[in-house]
Protein backbone atom coordinates (compact mmCIF):
# COMPACT_ATOMS: atom_id res chain seq x y z
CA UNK A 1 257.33 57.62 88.16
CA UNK A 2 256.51 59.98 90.76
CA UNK A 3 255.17 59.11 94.24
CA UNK A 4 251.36 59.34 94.63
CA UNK A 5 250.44 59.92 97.87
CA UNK A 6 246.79 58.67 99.05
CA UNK A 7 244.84 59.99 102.44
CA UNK A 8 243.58 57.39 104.09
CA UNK A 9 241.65 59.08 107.14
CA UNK A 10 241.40 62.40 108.18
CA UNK A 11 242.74 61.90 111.52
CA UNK A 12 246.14 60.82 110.56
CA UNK A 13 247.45 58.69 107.65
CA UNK A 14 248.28 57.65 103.64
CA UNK A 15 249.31 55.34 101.44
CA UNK A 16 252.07 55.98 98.92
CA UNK A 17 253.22 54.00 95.91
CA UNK A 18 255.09 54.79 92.82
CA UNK A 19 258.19 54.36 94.92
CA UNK A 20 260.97 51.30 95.65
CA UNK A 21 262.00 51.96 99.60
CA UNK A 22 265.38 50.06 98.11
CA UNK A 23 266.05 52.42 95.49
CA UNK A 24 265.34 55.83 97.05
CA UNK A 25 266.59 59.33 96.08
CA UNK A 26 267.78 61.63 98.47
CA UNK A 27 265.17 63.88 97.27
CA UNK A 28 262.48 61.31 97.49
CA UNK A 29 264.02 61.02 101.23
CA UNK A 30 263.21 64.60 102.10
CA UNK A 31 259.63 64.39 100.53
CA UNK A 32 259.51 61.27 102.54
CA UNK A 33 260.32 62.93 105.92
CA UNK A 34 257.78 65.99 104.74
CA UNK A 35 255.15 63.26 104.41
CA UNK A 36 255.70 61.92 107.80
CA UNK A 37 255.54 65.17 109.18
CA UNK A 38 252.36 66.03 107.79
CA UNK A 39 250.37 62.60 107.86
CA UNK A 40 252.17 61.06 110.97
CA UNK A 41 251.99 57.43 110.25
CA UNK A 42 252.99 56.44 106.21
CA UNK A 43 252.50 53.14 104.11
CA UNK A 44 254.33 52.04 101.36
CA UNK A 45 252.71 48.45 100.09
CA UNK A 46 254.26 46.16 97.73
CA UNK A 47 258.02 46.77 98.55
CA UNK A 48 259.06 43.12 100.26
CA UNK A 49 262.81 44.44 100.95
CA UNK A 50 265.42 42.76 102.84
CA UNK A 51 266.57 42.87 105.91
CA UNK A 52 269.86 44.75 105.10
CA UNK A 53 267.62 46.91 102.42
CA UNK A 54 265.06 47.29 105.75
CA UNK A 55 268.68 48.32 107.89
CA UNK A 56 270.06 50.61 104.37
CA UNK A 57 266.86 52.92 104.09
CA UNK A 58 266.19 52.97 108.01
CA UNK A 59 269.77 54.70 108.32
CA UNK A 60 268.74 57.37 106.08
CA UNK A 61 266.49 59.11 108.49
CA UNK A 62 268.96 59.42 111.19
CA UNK A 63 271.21 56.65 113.79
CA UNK A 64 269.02 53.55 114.33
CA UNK A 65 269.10 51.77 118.01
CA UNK A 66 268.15 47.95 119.17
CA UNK A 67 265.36 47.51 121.52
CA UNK A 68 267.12 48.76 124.74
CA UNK A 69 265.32 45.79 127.06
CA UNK A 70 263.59 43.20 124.26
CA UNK A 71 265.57 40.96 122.59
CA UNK A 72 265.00 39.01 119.73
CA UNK A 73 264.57 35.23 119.28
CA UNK A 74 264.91 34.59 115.99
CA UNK A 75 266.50 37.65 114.46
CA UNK A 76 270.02 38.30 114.34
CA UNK A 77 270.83 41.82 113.26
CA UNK A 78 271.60 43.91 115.86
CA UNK A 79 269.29 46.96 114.09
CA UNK A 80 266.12 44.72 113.80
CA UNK A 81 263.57 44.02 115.80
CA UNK A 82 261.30 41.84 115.88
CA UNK A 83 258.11 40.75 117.44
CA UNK A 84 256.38 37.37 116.41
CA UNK A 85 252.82 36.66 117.68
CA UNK A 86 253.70 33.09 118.62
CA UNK A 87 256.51 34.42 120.93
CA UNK A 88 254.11 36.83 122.46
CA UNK A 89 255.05 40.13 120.41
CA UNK A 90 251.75 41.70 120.42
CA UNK A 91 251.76 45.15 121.32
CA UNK A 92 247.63 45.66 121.91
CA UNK A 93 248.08 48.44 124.68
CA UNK A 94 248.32 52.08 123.16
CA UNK A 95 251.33 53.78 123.69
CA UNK A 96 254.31 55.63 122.38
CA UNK A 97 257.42 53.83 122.36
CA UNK A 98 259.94 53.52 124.84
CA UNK A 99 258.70 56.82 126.82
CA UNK A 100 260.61 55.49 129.89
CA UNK A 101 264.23 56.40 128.09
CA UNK A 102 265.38 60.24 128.14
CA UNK A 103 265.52 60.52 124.48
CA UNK A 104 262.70 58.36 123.02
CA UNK A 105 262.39 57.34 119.42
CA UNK A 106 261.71 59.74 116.63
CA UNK A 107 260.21 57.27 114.39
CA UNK A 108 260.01 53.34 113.40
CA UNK A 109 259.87 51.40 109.85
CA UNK A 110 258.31 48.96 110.24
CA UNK A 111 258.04 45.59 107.88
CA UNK A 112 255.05 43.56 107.48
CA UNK A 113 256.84 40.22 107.01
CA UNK A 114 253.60 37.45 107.67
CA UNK A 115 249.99 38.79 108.39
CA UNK A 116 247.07 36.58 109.47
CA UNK A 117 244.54 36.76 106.22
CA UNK A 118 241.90 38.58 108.88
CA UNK A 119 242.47 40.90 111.73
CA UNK A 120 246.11 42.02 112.90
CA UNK A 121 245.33 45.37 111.95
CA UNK A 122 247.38 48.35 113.85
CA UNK A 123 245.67 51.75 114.92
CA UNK A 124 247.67 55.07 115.50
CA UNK A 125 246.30 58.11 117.29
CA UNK A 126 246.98 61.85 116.50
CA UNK A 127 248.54 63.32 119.80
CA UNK A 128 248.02 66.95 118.28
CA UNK A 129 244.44 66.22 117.36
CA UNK A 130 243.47 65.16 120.81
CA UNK A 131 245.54 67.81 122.43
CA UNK A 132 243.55 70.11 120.26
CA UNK A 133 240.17 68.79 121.29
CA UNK A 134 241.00 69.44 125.04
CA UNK A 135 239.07 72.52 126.65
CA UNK A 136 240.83 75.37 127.25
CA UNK A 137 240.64 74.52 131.35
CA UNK A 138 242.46 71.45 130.76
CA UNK A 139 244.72 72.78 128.09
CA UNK A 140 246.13 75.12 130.63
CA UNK A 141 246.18 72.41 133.27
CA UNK A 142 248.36 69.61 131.42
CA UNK A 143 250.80 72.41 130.27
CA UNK A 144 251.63 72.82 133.46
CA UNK A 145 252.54 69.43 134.38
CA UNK A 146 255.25 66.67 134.00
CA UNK A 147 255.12 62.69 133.90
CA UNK A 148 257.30 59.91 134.79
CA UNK A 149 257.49 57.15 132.45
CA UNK A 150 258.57 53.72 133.22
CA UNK A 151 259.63 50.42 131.47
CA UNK A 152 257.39 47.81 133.83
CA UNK A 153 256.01 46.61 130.97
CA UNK A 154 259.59 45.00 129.88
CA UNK A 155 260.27 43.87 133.40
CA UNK A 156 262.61 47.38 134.46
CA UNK A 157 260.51 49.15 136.95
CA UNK A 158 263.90 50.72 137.43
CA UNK A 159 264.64 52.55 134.29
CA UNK A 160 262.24 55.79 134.17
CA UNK A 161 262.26 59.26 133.08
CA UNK A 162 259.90 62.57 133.05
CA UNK A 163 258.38 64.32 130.24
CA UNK A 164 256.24 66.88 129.66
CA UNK A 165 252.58 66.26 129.50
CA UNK A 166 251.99 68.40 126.34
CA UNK A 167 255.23 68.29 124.22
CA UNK A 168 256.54 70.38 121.34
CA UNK A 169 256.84 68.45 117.95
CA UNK A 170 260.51 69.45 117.01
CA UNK A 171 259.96 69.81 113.15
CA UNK A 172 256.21 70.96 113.34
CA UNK A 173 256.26 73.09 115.81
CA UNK A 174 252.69 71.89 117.17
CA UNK A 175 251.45 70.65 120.55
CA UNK A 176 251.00 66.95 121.22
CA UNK A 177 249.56 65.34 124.06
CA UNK A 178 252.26 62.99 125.56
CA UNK A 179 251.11 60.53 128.12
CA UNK A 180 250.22 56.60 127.15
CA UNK A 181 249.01 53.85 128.96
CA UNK A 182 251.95 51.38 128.74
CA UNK A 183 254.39 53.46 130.17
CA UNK A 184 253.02 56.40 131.96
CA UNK A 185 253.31 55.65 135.89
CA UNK A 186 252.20 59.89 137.26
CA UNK A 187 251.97 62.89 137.06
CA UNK A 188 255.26 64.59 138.89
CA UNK A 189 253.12 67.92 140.19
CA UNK A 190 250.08 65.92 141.61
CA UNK A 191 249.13 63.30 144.20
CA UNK A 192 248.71 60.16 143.47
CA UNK A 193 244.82 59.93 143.50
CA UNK A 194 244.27 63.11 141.43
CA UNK A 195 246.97 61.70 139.12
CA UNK A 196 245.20 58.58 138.73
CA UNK A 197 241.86 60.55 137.69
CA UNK A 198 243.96 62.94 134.77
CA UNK A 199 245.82 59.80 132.93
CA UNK A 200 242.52 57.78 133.01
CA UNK A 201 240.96 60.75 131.62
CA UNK A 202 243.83 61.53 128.78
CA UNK A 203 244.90 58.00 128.18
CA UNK A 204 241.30 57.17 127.32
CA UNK A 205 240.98 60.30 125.43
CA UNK A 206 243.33 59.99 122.88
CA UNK A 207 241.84 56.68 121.95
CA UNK A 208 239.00 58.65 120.71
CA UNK A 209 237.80 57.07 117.27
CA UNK A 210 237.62 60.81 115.57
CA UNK A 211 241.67 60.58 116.56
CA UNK A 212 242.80 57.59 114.77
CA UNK A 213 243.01 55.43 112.11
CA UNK A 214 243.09 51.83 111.32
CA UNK A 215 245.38 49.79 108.75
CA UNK A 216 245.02 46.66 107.37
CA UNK A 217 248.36 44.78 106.79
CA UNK A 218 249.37 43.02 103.39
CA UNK A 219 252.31 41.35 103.48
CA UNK A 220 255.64 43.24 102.31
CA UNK A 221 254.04 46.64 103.89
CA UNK A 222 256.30 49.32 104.96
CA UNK A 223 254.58 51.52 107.76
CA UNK A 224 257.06 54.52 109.03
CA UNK A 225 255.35 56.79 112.15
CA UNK A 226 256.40 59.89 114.08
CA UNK A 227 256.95 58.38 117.49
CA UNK A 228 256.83 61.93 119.09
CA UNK A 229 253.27 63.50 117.94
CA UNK A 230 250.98 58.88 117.72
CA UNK A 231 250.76 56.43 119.58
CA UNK A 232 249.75 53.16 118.46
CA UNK A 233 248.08 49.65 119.47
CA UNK A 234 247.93 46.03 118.11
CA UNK A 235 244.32 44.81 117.66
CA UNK A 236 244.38 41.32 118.77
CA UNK A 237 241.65 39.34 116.95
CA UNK A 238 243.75 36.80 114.80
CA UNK A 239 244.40 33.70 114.85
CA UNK A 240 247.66 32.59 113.43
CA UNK A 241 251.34 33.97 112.97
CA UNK A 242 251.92 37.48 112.92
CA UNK A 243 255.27 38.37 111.98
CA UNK A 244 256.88 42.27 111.92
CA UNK A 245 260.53 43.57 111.69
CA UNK A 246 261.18 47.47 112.29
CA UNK A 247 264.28 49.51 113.06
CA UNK A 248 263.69 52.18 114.95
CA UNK A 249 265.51 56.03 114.81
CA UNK A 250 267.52 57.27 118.10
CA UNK A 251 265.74 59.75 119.85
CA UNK A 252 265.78 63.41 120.41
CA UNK A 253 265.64 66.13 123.17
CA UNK A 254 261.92 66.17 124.55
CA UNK A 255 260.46 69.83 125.08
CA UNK A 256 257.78 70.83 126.54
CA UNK A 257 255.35 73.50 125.69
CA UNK A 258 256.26 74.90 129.41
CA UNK A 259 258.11 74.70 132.17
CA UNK A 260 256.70 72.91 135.28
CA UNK A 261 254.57 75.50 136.84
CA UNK A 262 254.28 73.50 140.32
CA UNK A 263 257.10 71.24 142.22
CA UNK A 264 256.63 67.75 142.54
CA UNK A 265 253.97 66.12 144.83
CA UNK A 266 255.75 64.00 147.49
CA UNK A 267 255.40 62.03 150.54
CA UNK A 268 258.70 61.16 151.74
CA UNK A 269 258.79 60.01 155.19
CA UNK A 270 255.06 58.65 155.48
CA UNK A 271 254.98 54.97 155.80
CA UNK A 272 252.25 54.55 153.79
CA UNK A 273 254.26 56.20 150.72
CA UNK A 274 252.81 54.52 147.71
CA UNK A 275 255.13 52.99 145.02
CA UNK A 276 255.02 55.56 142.44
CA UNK A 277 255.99 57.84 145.41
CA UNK A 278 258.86 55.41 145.73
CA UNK A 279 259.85 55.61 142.31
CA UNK A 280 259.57 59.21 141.88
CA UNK A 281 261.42 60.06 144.71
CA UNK A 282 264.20 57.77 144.08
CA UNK A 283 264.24 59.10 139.98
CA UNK A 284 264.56 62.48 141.28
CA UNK A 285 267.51 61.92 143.79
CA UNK A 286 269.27 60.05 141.07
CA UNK A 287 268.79 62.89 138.71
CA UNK A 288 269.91 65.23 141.32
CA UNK A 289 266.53 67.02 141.66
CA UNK A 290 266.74 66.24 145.69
């Protein structure tokens, strides 16, 4: 039985069945990665796998990594993660993941293991769309420009790393708007106070509802996304236990549509240096930049 393959928005986003995730081809793989490609964010309902089956077809789309700070509570495989509502594992901030590491993800699969009956559902956004969308003023402006990234929201302030504010999707070839909420601290080439006005203005943008698209869980769900072109966001409106298991693919090289076309904005010396001054400064000596 072939795979049919159902649209589910026209932001981002289908459904596919005909297929067992435990008992796939390595032609259905490649189709598989095609699909991803083109819809971003994937669902494959129905397949209730294992978690070695969950590990097994995971591995097939490249090395998979742990969480590098989170660690799980109940879970023992070192490849699975796992966030439980009643631990606190609600992720209802947009972002991409783990922007704060060098290389971050390529993609998650994620495994719907227990769903409230209402609400839980998950949004992604379309970074291309919304880079799209921009004017041509700011389109020029962000291409321009770097961020730094940082993993605060897991408690390291320490670990951090820059990116490109408009990023070049590896397979694709097409220009996504990389900046998110959770993790993005600056940008590198401004001052703190213009900074502050562009990621409100982008962060919020992306969010756009023409952007995105929202799933509703049933239990045994298989979602797979392109961590390098969505981000995505828990909505939390349930009451009950909330249970999801994902491995997640190790990252590639992140390239920008540009080079920096301005050097980083910093106030070393002044005592009122603000702490993403701090942080930026001290990123850049350790990277060798100073």
């Amino acid at each position: 039985m072939d795979m049919q393959v159902k649209q589910i928005s026209t932001a981002l986003g289908a459904e596919i069945t005909g297929i067992e995730l435990s008992k796939v081809s390595d032609d259905q793989v490649e189709e598989i990665k095609s699909l991803l490609t083109e819809h971003k964010v994937i669902f494959f309902p129905g397949q209730n796998i294992t978690q070695d089956e969950h590990v097994e077809y995971g591995s097939k789309f490249g090395e998979l990594e742990g969480h590098p700070n989170l660690k799980n509570k109940r879970v023992t495989h070192p490849k699975i993660f796992e966030l439980a509502a009643s631990t606190g594992g609600i992720a209802d901030e947009w972002h991409t993941d783990i922007t704060f590491q060098d290389s971050p993800a390529i993609m998650s699969v994620l495994h719907m293991v227990k769903c409230p009956e209402l609400g839980g559902d998950t949004m992604w956004s379309n970074l291309n769309a919304a880079y799209e969308s921009l004017s041509d003023p700011i389109k020029d402006l962000c291409e321009g420009l770097t961020a730094l990234h940082d993993a605060r929201p897991h408690g390291k302030p320490e670990k951090t790393a820059i990116h490109p504010v408009v990023r070049l999707h590896p397979v694709s070839g097409k220009k996504v708007l990389y900046v998110n909420e959770h993790f993005t601290r600056r940008i590198v080439e401004m001052n703190i106070e213009e900074s502050d006005m562009l990621l409100s203005y982008l962060t919020k943008w992306v969010t756009k509802p023409q952007f995105t698209v929202r799933y509703h869980w049933t239990e045994g769900t298989i979602a797979m996304w392109d961590n390098r072109s969505t981000q995505h966001y828990v909505v939390n409106d349930f009451v009950g236990e909330r249970i999801i298991q994902r491995v997640t693919v190790m990252g590639d090289e992140v390239v920008g549509s540009s080079n920096p076309r301005w050097q980083p904005a910093l106030r070393e010396g002044f005592s009122a240096v603000t702490t993403h001054d701090k942080q930026l400064i001290t990123h850049l000596k350790e990277k060798g930049s100073l």
